[in-house]
N, C-alpha and C. Protein backbone atom coordinates (compact mmCIF):
# COMPACT_ATOMS: atom_id res chain seq x y z
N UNK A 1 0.84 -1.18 0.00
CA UNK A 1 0.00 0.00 0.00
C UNK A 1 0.89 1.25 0.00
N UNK A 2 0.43 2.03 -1.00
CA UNK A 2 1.38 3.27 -1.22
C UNK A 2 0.92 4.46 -0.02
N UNK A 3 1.80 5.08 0.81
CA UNK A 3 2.05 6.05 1.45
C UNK A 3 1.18 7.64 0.95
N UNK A 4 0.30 8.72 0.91
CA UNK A 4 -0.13 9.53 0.38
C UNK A 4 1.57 10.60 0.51
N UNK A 5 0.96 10.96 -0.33
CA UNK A 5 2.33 12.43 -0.83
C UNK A 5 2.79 13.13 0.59
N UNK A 6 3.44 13.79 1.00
CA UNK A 6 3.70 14.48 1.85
C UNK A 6 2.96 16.05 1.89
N UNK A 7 2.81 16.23 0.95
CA UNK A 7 2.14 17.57 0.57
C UNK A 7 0.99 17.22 -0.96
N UNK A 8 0.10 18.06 -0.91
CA UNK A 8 -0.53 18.03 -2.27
C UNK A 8 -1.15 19.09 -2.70
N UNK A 9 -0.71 19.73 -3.98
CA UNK A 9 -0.71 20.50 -4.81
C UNK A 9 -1.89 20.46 -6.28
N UNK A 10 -2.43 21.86 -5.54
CA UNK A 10 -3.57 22.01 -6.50
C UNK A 10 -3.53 22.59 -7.99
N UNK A 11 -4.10 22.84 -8.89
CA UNK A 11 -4.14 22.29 -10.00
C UNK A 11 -3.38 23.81 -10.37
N UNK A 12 -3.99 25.36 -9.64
CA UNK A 12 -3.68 26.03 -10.16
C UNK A 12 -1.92 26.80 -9.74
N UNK A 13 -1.69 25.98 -8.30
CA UNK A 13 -0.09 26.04 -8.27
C UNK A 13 0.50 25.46 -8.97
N UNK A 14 0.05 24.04 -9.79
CA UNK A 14 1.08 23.25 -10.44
C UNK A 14 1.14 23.90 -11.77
N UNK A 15 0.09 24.94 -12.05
CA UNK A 15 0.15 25.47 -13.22
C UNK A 15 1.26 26.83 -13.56
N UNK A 16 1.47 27.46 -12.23
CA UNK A 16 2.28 28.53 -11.76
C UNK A 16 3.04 27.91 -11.87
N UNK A 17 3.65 26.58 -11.33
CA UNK A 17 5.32 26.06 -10.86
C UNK A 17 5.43 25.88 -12.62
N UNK A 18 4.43 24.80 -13.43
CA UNK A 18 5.07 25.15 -14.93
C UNK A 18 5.59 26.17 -15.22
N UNK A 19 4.71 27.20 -15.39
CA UNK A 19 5.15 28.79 -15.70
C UNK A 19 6.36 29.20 -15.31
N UNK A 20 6.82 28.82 -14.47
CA UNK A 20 8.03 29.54 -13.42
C UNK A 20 9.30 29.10 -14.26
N UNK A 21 9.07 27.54 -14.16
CA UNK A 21 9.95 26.76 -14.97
C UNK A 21 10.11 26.99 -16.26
N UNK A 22 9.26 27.16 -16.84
CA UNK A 22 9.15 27.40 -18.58
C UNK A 22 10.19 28.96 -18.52
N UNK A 23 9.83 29.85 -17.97
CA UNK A 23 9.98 31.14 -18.24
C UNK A 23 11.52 31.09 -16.96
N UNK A 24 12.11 30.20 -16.50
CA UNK A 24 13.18 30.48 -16.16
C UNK A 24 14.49 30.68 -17.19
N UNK A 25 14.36 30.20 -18.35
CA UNK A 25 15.39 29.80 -19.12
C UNK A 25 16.58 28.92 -18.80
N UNK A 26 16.61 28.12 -17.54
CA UNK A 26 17.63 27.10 -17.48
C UNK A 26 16.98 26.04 -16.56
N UNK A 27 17.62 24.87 -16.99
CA UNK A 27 17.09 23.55 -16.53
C UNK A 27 16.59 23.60 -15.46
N UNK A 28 15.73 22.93 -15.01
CA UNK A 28 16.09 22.96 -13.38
C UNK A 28 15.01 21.14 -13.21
N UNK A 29 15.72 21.05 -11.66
CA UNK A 29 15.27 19.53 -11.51
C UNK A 29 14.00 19.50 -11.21
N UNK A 30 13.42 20.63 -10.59
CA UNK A 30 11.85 21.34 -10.43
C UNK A 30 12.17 22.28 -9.19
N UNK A 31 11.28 22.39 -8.37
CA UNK A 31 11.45 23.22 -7.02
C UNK A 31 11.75 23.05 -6.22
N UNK A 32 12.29 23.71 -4.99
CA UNK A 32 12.79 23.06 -3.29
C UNK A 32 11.74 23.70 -2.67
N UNK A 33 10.70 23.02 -1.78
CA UNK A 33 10.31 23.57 -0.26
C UNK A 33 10.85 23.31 0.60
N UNK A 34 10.75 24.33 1.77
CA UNK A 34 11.99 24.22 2.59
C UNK A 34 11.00 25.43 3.72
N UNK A 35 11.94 25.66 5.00
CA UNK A 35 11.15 26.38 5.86
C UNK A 35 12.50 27.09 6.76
N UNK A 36 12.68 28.21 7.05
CA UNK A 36 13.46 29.34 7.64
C UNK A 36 12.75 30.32 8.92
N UNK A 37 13.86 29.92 9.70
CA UNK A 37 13.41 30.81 10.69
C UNK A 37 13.00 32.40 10.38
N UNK A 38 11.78 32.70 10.66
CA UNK A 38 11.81 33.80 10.39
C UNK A 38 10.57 34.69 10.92
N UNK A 39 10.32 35.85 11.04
CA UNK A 39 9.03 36.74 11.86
C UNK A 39 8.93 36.46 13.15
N UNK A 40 7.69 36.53 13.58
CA UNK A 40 7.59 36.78 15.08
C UNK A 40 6.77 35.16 15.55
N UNK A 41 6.77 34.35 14.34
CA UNK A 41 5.77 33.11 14.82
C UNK A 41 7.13 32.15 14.49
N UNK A 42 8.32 32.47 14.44
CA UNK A 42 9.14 31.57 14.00
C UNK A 42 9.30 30.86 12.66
N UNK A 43 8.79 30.59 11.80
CA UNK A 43 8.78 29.55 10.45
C UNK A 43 8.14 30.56 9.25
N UNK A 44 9.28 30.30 8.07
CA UNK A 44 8.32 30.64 6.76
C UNK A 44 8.53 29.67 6.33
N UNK A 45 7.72 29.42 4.94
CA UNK A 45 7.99 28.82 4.14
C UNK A 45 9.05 28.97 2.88
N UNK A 46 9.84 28.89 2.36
CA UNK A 46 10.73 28.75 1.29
C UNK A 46 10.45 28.39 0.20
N UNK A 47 10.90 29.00 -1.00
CA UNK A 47 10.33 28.30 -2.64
C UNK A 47 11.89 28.63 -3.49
N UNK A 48 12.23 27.44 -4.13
CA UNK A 48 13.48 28.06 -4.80
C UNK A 48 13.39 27.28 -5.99
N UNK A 49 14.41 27.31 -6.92
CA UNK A 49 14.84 26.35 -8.24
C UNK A 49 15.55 25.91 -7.45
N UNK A 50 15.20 24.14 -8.09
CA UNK A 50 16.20 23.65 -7.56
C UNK A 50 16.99 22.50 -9.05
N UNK A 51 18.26 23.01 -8.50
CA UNK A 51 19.19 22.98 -10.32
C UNK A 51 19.29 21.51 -10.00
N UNK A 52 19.30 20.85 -9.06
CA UNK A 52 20.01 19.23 -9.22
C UNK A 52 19.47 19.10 -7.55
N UNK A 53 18.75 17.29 -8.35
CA UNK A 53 18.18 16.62 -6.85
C UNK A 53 19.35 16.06 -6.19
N UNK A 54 18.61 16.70 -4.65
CA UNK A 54 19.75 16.25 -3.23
C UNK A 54 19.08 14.77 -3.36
N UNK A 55 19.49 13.83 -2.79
CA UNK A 55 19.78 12.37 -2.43
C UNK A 55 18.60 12.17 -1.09
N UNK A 56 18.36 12.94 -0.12
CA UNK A 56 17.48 13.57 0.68
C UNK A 56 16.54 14.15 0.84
N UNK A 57 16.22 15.05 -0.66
CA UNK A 57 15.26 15.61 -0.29
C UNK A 57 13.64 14.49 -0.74
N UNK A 58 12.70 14.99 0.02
CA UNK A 58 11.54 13.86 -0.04
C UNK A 58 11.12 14.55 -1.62
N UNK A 59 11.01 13.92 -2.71
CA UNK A 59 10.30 13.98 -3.81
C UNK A 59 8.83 14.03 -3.90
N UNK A 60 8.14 14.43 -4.80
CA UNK A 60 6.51 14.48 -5.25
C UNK A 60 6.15 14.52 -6.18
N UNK A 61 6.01 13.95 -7.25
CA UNK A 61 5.87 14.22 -8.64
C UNK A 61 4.33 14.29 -8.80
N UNK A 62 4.26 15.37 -9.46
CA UNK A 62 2.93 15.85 -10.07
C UNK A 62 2.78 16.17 -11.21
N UNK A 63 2.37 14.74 -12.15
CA UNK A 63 2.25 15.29 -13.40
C UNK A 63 3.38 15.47 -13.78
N UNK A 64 3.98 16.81 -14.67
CA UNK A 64 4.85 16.47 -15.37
C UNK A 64 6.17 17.49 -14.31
N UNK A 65 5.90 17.81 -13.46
CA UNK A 65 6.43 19.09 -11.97
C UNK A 65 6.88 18.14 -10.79
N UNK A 66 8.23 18.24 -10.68
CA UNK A 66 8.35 17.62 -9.50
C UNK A 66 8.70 18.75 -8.42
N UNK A 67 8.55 18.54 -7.23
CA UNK A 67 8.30 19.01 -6.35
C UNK A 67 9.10 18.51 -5.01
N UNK A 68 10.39 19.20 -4.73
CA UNK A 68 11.20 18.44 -3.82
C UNK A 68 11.18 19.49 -2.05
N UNK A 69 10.84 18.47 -1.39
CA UNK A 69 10.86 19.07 0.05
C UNK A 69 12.38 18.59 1.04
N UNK A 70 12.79 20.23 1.48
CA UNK A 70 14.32 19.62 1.79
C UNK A 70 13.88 18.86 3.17
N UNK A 71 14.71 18.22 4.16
CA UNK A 71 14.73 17.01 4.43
C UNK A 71 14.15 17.87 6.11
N UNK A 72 14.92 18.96 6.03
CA UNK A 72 14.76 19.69 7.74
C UNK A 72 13.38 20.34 7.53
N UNK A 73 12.41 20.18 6.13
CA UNK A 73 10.99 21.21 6.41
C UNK A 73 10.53 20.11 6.28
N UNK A 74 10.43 18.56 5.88
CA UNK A 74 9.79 17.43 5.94
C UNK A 74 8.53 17.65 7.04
N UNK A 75 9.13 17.28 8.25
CA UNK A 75 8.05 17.07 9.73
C UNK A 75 7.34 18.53 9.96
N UNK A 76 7.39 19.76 9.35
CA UNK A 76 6.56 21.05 9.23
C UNK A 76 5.97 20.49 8.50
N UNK A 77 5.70 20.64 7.09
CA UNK A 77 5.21 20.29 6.06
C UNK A 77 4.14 19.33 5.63
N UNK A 78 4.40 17.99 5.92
CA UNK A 78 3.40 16.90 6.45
C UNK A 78 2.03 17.13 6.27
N UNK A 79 1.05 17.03 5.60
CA UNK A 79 -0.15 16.96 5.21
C UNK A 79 -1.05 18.29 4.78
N UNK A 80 0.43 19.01 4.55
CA UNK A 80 -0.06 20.61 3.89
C UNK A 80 -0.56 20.36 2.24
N UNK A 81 -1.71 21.79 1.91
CA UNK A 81 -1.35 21.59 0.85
C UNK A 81 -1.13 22.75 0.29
N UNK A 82 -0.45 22.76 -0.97
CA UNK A 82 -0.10 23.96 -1.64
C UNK A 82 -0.78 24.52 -2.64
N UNK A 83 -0.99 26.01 -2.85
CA UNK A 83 -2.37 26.16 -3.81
C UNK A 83 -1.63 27.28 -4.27
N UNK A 84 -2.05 28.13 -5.39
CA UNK A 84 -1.31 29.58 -6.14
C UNK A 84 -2.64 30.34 -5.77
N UNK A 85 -2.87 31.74 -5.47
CA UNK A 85 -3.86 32.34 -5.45
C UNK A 85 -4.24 34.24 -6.32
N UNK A 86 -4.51 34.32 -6.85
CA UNK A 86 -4.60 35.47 -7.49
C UNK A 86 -5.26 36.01 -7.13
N UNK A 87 -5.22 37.81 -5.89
CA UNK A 87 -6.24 38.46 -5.48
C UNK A 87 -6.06 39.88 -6.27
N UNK A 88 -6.48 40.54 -5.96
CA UNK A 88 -6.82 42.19 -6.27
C UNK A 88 -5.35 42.83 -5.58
N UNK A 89 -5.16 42.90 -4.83
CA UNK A 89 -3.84 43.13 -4.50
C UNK A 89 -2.63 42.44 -4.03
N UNK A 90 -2.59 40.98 -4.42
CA UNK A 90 -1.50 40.46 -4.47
C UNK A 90 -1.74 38.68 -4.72
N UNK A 91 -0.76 37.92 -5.16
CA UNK A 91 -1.04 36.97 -5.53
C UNK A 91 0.12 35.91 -5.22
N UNK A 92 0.46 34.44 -4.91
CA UNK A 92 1.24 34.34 -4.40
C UNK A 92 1.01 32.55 -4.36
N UNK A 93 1.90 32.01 -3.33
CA UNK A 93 1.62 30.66 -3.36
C UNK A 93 1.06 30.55 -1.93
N UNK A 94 0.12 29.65 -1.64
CA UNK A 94 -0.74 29.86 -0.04
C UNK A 94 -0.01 28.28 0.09
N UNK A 95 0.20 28.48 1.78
CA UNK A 95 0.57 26.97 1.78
C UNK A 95 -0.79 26.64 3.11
N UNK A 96 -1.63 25.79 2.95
CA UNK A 96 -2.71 25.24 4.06
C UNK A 96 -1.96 24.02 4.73
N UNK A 97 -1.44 24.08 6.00
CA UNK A 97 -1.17 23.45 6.86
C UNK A 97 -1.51 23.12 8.20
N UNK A 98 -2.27 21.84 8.27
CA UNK A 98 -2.98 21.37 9.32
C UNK A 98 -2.49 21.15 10.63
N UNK A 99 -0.91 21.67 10.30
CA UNK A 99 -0.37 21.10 11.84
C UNK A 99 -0.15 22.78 12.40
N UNK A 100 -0.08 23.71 11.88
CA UNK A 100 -0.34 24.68 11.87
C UNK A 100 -0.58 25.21 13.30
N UNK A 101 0.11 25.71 14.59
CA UNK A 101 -0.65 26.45 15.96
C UNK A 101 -1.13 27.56 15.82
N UNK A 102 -0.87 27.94 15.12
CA UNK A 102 -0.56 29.81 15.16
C UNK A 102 -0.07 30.47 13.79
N UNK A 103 -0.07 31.54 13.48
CA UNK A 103 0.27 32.57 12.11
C UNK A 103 0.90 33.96 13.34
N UNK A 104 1.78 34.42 12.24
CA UNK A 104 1.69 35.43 13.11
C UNK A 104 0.70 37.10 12.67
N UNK A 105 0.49 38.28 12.86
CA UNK A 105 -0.61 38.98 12.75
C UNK A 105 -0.25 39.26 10.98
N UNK A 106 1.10 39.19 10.55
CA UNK A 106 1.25 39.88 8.79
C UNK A 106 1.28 38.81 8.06
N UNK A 107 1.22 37.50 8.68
CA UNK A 107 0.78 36.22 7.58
C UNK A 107 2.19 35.59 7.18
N UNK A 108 3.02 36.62 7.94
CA UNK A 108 4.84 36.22 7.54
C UNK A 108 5.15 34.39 7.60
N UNK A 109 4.72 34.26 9.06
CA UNK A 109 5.72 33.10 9.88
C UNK A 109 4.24 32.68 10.44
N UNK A 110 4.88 31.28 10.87
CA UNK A 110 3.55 30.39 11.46
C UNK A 110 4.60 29.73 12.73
N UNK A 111 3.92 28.76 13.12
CA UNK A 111 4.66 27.76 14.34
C UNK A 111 3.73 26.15 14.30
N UNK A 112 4.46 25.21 14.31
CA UNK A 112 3.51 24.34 14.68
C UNK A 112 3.84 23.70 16.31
């Protein structure tokens, strides 16, 4: 019996992460999530190119987008999912995470 994904990604982020990729102009192995200390709730989330897969990081393939989570945001991360959102004044990648305690008041940093 197969394990569910670590994260899962909705139709219109995986359509953004294409975009990103297409319009980078150099290879890349797909994306890194990852998580950094940071704000007043402790944790952001991280989004990068990532040029060549670590040996470590947990993989996700979606479709034709892979999707690599580095190994230290693994146990944050865990049954989140990731969505792209387009508002009136700003637009961005939302990450919904169930383990989630707290946000802090500017939406920066979370804590679980």
């Amino acid at each position: 019996m197969a394990l569910p994904p670590p994260i899962t990604i909705t139709a219109s982020a995986l359509e953004r992460i294409r975009h990103l990729l297409d319009s980078r102009g150099t290879p890349s192995a797909g994306v890194r999530i990852g998580v950094r200390t940071k704000g007043c709730s402790g944790l952001a989330y991280t989004l990068e190119f990532a040029d060549a897969l670590d040996p470590l990081d947990e993989r996700v393939n979606c479709e034709d987008v892979t999707v690599l989570i580095d190994p230290k945001a693994l146990l944050f991360v865990v049954g989140t999912q990731m969505d792209y959102a387009e508002e009136d004044m700003q637009s961005g990648f939302v990450f919904r995470n169930p383990n989630e305690k707290g946000r802090c008041g500017c939406g920066e940093s979370f804590h679980v």
